[in-house]
C-alpha atoms as a PDB file:
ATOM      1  CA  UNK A   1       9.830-110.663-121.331  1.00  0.00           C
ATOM      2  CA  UNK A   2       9.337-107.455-122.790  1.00  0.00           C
ATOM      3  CA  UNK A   3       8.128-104.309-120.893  1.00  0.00           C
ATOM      4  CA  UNK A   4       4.077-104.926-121.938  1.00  0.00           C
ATOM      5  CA  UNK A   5       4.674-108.364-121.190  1.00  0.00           C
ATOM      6  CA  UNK A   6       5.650-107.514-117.604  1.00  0.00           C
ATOM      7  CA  UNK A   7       2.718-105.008-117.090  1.00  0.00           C
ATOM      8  CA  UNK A   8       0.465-107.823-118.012  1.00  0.00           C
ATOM      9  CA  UNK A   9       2.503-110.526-115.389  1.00  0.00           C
ATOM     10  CA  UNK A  10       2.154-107.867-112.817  1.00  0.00           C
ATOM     11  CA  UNK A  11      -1.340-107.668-113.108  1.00  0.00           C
ATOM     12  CA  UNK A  12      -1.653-111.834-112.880  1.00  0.00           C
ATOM     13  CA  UNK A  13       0.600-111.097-109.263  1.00  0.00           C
ATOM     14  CA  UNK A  14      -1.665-108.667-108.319  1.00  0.00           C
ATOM     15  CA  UNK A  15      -4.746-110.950-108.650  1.00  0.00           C
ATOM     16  CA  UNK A  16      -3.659-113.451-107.213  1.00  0.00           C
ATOM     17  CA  UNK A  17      -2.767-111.013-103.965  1.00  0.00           C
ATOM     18  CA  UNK A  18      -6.867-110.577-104.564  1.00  0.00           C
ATOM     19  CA  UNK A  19      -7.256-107.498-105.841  1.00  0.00           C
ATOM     20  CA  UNK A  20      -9.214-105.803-108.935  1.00  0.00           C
ATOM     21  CA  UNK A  21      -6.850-105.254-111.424  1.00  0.00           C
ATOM     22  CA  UNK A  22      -7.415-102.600-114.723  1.00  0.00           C
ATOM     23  CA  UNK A  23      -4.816-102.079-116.970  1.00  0.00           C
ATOM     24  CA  UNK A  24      -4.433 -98.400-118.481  1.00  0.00           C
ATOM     25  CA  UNK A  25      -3.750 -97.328-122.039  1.00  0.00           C
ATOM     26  CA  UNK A  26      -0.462 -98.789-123.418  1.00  0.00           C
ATOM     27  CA  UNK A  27      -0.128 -94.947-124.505  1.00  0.00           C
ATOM     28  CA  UNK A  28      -0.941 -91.986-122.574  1.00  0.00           C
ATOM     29  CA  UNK A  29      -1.478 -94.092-119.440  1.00  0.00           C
ATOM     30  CA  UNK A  30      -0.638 -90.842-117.369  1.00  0.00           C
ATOM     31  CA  UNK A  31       2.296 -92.280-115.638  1.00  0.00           C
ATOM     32  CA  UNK A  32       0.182 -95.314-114.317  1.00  0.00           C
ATOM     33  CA  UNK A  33       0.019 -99.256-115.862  1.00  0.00           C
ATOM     34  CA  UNK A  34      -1.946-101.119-113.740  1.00  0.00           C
ATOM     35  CA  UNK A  35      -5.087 -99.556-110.951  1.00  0.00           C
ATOM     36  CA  UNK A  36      -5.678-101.431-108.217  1.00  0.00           C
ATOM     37  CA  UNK A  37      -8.475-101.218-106.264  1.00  0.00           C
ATOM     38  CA  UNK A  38      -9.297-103.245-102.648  1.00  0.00           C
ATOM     39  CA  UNK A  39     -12.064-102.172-100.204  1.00  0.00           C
ATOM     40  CA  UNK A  40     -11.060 -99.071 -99.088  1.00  0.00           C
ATOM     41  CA  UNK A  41      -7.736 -98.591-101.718  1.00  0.00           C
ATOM     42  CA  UNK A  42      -7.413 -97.448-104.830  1.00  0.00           C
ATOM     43  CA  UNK A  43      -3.489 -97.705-105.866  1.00  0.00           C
ATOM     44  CA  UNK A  44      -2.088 -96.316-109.371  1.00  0.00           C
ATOM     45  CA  UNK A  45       0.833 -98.542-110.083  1.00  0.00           C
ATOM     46  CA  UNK A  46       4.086 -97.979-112.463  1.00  0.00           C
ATOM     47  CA  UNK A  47       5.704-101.045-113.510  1.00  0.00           C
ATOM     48  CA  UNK A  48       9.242-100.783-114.835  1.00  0.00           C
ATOM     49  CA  UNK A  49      11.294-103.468-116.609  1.00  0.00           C
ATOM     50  CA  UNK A  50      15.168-102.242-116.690  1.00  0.00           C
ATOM     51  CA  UNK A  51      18.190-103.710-116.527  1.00  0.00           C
ATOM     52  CA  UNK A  52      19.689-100.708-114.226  1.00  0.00           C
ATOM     53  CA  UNK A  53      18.297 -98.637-111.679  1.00  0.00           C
ATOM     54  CA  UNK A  54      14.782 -97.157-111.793  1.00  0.00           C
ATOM     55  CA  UNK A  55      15.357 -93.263-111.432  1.00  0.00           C
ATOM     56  CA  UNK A  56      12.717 -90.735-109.943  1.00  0.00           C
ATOM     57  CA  UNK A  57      11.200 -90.201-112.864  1.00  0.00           C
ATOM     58  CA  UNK A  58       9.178 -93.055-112.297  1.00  0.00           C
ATOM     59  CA  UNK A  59       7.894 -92.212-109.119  1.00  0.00           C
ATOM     60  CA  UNK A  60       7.470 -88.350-110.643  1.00  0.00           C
ATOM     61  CA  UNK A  61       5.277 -90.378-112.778  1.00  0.00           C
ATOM     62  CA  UNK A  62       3.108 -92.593-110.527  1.00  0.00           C
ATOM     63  CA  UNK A  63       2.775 -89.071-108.273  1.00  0.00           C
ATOM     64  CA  UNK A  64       0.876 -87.575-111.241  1.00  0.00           C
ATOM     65  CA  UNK A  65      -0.961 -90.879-112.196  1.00  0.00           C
ATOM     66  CA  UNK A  66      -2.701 -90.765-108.451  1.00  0.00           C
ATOM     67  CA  UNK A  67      -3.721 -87.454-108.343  1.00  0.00           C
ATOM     68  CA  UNK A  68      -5.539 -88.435-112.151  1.00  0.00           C
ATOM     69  CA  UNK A  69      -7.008 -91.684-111.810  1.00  0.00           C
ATOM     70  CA  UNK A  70      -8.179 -90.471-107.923  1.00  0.00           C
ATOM     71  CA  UNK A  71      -6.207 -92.436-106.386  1.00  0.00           C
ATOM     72  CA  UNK A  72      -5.026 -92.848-102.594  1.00  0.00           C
ATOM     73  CA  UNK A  73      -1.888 -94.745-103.101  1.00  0.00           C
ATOM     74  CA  UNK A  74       1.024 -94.999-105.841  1.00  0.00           C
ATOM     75  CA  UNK A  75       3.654 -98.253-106.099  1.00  0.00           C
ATOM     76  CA  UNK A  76       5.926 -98.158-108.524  1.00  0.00           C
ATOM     77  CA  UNK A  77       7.311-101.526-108.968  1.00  0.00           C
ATOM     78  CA  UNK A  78      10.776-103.346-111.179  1.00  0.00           C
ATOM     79  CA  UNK A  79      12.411-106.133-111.727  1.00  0.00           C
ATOM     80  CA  UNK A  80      15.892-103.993-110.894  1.00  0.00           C
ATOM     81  CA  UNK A  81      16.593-101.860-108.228  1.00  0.00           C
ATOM     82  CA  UNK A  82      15.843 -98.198-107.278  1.00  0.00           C
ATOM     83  CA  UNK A  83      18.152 -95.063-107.329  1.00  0.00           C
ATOM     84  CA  UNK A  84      18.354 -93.421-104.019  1.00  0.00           C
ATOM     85  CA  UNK A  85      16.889 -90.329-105.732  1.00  0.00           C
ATOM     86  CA  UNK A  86      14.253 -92.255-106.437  1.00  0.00           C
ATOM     87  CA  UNK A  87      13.925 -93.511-103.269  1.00  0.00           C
ATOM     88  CA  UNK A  88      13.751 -90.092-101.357  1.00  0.00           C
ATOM     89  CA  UNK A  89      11.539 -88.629-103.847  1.00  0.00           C
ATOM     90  CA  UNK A  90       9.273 -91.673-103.250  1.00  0.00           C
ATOM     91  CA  UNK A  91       9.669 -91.415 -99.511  1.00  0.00           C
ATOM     92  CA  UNK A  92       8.501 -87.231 -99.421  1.00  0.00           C
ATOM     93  CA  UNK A  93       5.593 -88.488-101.386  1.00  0.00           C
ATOM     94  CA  UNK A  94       4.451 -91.772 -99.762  1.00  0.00           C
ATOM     95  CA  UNK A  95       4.362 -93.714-103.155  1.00  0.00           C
ATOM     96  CA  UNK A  96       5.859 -97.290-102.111  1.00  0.00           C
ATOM     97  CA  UNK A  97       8.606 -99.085-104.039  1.00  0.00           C
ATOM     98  CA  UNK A  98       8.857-103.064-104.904  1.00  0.00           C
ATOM     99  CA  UNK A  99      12.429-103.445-105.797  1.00  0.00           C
ATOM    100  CA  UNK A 100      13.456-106.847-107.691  1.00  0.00           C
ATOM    101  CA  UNK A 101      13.566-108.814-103.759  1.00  0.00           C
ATOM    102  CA  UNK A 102      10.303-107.890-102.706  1.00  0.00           C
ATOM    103  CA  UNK A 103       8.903-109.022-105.937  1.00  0.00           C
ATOM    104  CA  UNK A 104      10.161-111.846-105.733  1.00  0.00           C
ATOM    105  CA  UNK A 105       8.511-112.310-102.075  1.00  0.00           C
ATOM    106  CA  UNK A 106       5.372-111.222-103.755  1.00  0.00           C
ATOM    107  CA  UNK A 107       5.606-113.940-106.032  1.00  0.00           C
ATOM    108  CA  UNK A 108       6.535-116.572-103.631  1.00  0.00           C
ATOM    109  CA  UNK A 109       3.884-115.725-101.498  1.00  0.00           C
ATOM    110  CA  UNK A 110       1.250-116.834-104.506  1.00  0.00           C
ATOM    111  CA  UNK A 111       3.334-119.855-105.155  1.00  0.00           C
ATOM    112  CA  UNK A 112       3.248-121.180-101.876  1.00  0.00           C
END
């Protein structure tokens, strides 16, 4: 699955979680794939396919992505693992991170 492929599974998980679900631009997305929006949330999302770890550019980019689709909460979310760079950077700036074992909880939750 390539990394457009996985933007477009994400979104399918994110459905089925029940939320609204709008992909951005393939280019000049602004550092966001996927916006989701609930009730009172609106949530820019990065989704990263890699086969190492996910540095903190990624969450650099989700940061900017909320601030320009007026947003109130950033994920970024892989396949792989996070860099603990990444994962301070994401912790100063409240933007939640969905490492490879809590997608796969995500996904077992709309299995089951």
């Amino acid at each position: 699955m390539d990394g457009y492929k996985f933007e477009e599974f994400m979104k399918y998980v994110y459905e089925q979680l029940g939320y609204s679900v709008c992909q951005t631009p393939r280019s000049g997305d602004q550092g966001a794939d996927l916006i989701l929006t609930s009730k009172k949330r609106r949530t820019a999302v990065q989704v990263k396919r890699y086969t190492g770890k996910v540095s903190n550019s990624a969450v650099q980019e989700v940061v900017a992505a909320k601030g320009f689709y007026k947003c109130t909460e950033g994920i970024v979310v892989t396949n792989s693992y996070f860099t603990d760079s990444a994962k301070q950077l994401a912790k100063a700036n409240f933007i939640d991170l969905v490492d490879r074992n809590e997608l796969e909880k995500m996904i077992n939750t709309i299995l089951n």
